[in-house]
N, C-alpha and C. Protein backbone atom coordinates (compact mmCIF):
# COMPACT_ATOMS: atom_id res chain seq x y z
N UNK A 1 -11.29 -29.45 -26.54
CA UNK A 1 -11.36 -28.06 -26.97
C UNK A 1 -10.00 -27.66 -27.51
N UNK A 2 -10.07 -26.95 -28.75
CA UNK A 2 -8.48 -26.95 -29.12
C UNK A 2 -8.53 -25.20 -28.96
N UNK A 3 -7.36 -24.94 -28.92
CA UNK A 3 -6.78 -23.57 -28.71
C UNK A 3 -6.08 -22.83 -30.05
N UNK A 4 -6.66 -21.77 -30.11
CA UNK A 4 -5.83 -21.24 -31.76
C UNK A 4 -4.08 -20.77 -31.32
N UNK A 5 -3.59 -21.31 -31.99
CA UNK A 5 -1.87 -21.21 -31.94
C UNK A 5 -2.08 -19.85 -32.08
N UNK A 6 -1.32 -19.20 -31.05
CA UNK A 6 -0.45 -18.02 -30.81
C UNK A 6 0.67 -17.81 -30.72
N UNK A 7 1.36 -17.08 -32.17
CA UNK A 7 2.55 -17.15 -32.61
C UNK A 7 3.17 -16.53 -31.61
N UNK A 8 4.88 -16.54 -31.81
CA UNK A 8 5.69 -16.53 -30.46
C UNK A 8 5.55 -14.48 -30.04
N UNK A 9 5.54 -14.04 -31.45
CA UNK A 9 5.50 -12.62 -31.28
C UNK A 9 4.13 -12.03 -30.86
N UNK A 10 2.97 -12.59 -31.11
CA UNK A 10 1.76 -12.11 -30.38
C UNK A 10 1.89 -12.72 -28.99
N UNK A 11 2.57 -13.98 -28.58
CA UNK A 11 2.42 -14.35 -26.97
C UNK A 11 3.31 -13.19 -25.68
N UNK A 12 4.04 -12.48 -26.75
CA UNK A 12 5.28 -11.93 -26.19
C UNK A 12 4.66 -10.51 -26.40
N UNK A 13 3.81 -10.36 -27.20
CA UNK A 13 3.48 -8.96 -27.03
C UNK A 13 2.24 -8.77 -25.58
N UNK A 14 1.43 -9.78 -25.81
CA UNK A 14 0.39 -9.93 -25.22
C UNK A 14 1.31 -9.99 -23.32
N UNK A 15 2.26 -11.15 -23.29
CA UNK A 15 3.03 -11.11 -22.00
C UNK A 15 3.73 -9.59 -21.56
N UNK A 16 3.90 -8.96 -23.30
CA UNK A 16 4.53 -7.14 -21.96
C UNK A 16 3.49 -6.98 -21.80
N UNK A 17 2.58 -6.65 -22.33
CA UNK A 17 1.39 -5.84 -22.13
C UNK A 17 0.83 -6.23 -20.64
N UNK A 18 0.68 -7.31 -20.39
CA UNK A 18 0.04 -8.22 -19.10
C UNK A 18 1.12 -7.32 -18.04
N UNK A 19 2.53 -7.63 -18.18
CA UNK A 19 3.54 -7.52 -17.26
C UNK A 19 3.50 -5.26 -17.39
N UNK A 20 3.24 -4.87 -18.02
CA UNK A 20 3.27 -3.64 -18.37
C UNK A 20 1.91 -3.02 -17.04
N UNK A 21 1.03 -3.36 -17.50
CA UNK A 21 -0.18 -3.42 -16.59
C UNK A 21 -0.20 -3.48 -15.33
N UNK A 22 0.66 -4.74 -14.92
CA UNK A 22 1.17 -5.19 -13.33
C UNK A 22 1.97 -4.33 -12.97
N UNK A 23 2.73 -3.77 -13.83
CA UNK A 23 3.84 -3.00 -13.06
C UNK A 23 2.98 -1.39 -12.83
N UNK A 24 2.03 -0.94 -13.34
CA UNK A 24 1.37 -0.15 -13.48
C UNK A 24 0.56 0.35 -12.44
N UNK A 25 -0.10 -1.36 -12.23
CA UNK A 25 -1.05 -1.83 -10.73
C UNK A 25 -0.18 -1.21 -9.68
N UNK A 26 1.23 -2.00 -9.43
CA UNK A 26 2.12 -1.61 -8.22
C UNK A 26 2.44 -0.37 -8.39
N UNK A 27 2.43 0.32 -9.19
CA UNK A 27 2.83 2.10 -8.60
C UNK A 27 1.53 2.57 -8.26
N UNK A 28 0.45 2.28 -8.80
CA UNK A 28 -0.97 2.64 -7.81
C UNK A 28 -0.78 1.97 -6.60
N UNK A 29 -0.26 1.19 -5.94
CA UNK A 29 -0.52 0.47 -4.53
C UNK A 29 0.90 0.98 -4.10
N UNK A 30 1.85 1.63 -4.99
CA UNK A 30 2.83 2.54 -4.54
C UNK A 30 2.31 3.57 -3.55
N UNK A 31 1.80 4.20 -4.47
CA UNK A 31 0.98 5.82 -4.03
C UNK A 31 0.24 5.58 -2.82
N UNK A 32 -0.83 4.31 -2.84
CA UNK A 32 -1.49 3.96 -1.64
C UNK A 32 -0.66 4.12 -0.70
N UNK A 33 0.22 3.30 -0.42
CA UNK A 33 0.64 3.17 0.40
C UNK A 33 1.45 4.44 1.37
N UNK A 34 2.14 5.09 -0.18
CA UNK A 34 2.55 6.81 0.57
C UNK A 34 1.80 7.03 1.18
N UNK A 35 0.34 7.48 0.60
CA UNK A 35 -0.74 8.24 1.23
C UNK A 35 -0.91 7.50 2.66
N UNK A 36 -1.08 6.46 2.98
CA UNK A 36 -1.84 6.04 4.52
C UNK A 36 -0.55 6.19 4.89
N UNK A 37 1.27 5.72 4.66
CA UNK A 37 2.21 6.61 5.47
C UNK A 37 1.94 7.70 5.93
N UNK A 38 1.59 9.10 5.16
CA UNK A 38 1.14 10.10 5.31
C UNK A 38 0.06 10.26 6.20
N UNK A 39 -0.87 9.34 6.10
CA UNK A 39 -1.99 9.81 6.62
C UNK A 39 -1.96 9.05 8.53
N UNK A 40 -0.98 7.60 8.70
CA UNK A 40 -0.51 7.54 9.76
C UNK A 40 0.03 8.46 10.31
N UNK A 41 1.40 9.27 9.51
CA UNK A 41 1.59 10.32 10.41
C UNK A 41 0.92 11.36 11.09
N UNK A 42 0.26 11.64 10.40
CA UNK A 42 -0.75 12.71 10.74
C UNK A 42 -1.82 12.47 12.19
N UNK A 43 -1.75 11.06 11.58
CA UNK A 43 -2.61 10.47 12.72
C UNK A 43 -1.74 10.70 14.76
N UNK A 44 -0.47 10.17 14.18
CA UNK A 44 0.00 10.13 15.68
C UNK A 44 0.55 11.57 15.95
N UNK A 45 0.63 12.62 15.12
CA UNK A 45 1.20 13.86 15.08
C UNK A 45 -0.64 14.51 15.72
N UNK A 46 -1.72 13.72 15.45
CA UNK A 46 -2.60 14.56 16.08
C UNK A 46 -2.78 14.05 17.51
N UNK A 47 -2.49 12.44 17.81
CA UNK A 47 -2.36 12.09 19.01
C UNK A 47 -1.59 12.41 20.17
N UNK A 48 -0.33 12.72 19.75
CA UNK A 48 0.80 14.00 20.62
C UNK A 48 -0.11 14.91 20.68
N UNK A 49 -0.57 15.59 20.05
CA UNK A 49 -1.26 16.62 20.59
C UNK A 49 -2.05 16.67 21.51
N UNK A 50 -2.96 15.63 21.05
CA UNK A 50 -4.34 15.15 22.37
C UNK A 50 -3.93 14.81 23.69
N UNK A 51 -2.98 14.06 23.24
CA UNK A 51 -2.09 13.64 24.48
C UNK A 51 -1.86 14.83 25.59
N UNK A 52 -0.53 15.92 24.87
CA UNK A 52 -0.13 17.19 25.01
C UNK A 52 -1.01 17.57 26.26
N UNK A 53 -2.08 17.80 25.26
CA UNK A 53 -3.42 18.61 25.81
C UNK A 53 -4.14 18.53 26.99
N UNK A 54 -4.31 16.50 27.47
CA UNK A 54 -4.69 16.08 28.35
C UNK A 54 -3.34 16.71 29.58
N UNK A 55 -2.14 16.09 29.47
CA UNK A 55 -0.58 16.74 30.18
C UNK A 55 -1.30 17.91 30.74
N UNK A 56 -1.20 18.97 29.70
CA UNK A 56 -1.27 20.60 30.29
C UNK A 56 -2.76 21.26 30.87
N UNK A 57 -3.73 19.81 31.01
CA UNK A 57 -4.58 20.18 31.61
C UNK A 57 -4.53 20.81 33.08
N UNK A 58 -5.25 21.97 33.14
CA UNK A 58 -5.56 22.92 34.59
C UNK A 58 -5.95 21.97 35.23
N UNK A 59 -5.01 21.98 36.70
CA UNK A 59 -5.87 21.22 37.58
C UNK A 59 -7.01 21.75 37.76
N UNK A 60 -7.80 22.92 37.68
CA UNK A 60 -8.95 23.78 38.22
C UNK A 60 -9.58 23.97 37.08
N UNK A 61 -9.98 22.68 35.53
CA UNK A 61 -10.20 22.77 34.45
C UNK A 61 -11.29 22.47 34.98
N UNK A 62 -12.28 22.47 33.99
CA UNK A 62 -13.56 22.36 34.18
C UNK A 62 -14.07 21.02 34.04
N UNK A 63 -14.87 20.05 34.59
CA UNK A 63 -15.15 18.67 34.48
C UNK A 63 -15.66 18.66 32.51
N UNK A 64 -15.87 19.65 32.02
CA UNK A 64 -16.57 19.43 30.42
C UNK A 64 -15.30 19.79 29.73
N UNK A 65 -14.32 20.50 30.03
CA UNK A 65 -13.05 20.63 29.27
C UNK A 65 -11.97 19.43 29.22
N UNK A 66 -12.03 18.47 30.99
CA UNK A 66 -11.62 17.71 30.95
C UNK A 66 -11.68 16.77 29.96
N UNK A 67 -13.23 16.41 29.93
CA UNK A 67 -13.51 14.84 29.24
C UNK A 67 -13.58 15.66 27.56
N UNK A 68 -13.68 17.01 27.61
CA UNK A 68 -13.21 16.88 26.15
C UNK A 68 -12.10 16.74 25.53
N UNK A 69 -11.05 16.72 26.41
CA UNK A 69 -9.38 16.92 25.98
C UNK A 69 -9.31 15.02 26.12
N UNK A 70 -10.10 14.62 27.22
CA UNK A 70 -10.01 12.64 27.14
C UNK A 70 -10.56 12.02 25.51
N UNK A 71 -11.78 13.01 25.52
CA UNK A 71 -12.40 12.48 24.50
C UNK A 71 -11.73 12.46 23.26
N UNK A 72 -10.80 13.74 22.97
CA UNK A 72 -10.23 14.27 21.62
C UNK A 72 -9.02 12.51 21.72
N UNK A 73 -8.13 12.69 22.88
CA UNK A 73 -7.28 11.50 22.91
C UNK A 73 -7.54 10.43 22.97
N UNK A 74 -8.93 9.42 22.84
CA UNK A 74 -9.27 8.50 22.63
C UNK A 74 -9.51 8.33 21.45
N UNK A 75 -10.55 9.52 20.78
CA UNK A 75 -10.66 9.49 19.29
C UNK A 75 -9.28 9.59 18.40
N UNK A 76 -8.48 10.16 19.11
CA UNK A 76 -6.93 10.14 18.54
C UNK A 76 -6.36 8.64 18.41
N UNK A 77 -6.30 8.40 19.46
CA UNK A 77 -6.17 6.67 19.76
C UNK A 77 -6.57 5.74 18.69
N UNK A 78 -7.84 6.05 18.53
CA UNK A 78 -8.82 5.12 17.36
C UNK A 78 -8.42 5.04 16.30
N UNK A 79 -7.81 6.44 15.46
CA UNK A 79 -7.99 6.85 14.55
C UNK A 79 -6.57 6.21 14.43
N UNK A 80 -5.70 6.58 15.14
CA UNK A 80 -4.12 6.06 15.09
C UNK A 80 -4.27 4.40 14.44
N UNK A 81 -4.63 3.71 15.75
CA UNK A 81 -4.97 2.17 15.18
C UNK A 81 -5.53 1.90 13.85
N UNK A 82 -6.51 2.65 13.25
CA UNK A 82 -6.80 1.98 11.86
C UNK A 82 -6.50 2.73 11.13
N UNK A 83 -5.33 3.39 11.25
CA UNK A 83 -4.22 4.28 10.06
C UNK A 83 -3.02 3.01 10.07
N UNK A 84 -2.69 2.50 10.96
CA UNK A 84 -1.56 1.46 11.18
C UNK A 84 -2.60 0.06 10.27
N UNK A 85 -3.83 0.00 10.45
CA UNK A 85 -4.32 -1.29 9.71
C UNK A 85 -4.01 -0.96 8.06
N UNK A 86 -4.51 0.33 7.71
CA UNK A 86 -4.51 1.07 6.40
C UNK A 86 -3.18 0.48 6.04
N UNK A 87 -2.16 0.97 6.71
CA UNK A 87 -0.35 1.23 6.13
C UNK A 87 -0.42 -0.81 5.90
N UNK A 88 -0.71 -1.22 7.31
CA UNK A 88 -0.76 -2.82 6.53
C UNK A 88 -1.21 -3.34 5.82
N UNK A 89 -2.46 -3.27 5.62
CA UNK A 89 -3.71 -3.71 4.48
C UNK A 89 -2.77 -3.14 2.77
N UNK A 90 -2.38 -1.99 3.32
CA UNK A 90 -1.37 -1.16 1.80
C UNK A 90 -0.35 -1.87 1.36
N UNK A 91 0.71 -2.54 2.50
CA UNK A 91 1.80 -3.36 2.47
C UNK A 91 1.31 -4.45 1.44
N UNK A 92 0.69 -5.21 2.76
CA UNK A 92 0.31 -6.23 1.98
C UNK A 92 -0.31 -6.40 0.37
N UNK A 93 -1.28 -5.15 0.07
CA UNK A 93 -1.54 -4.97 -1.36
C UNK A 93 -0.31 -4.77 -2.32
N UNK A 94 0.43 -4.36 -1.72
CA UNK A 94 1.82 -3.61 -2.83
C UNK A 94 2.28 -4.80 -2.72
N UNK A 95 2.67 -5.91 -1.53
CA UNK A 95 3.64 -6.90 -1.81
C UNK A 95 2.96 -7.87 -3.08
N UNK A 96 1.92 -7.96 -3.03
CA UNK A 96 0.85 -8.55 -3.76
C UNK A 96 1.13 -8.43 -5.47
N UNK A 97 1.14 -6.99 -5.58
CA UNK A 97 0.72 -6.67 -6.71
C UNK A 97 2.48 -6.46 -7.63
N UNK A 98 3.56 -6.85 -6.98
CA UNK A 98 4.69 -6.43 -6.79
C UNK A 98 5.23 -8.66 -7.36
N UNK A 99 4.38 -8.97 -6.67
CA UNK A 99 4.63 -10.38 -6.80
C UNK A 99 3.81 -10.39 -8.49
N UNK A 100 3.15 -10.46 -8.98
CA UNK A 100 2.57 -10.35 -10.02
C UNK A 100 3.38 -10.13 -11.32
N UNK A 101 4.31 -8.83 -10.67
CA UNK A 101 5.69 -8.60 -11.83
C UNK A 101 6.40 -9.91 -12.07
N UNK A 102 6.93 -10.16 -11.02
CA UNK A 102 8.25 -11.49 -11.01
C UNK A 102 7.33 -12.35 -11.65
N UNK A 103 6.15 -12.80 -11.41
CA UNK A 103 5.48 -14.32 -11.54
C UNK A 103 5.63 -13.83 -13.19
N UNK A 104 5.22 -13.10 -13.73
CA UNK A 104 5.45 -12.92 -15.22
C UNK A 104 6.64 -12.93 -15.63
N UNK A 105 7.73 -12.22 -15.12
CA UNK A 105 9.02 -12.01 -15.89
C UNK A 105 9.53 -13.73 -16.13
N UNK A 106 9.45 -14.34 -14.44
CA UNK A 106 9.80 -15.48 -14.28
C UNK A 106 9.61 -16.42 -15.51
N UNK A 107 8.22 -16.37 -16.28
CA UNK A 107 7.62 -17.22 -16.95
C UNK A 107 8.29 -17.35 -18.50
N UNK A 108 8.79 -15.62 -18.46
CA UNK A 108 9.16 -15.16 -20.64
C UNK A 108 9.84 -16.43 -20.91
N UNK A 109 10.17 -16.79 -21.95
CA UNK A 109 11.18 -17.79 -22.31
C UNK A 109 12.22 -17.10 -22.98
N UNK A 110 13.47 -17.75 -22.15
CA UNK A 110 14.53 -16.73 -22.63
C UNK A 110 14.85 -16.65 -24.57
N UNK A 111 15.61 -15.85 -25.18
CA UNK A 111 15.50 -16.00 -26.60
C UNK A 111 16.01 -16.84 -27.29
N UNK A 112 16.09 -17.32 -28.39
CA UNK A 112 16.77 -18.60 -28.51
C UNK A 112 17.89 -18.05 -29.62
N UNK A 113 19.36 -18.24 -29.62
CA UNK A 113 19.75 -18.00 -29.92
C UNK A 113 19.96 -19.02 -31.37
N UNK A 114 20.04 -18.48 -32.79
CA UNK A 114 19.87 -19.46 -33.56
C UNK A 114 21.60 -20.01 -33.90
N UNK A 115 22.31 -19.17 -33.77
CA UNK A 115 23.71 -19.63 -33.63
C UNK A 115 24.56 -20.71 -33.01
N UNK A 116 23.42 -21.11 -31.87
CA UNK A 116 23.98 -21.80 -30.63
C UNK A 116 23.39 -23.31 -31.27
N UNK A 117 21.97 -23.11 -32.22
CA UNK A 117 21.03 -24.35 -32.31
C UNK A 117 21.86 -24.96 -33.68
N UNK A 118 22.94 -24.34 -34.39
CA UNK A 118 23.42 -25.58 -35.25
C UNK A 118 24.29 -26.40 -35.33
């Protein structure tokens, strides 16, 4: 199978464009990643609370107020843990998509200087 020659200026346009794209990808898995920062915090900023809540429970609280202040801090709990998977699952996408840049830049061929070639 033969391949149609692609002159050096269409391979090089076609390589920003590729590398343009990637770098494009990683500020979307940028943002991701803010957001589940964000949205971890929020998470353990609601778990202090639950927490809090269970603390300043009345000893003379009611057995249904109790297990709802347990209940709120377990669901706090939960929610904490797969905000921390989010922020990793995000990491790992950004390191990903972040590697994608280099593997291209790595590849350009540097320019050839015609001064040097006579």
């Amino acid at each position: 199978v033969a391949f149609p020659e692609v002159s050096e200026e269409e391979r090089l346009a076609l390589e920003k464009e590729q590398n343009d794209k990637a770098i494009a990808y990683a500020a979307e898995k940028e943002a991701e990643l803010a957001a589940a920062k964000d949205a971890l915090e929020d998470a353990e900023t609601e778990l202090n609370a639950a927490k809090n809540k269970v603390d300043d429970l009345d000893p003379e609280a009611s057995s249904e107020e109790t297990e709802m202040a347990y209940e709120l801090k377990d669901k706090a709990e939960v929610d904490l843990e797969k905000r921390k998977q989010e922020v990793a699952e995000a990491e790992h996408e950004l390191k990903s998509a972040r590697k994608l840049i280099i593997v291209k830049r790595r590849y350009k061929r540097p320019k050839r200087d015609p001064e040097s070639e006579s």
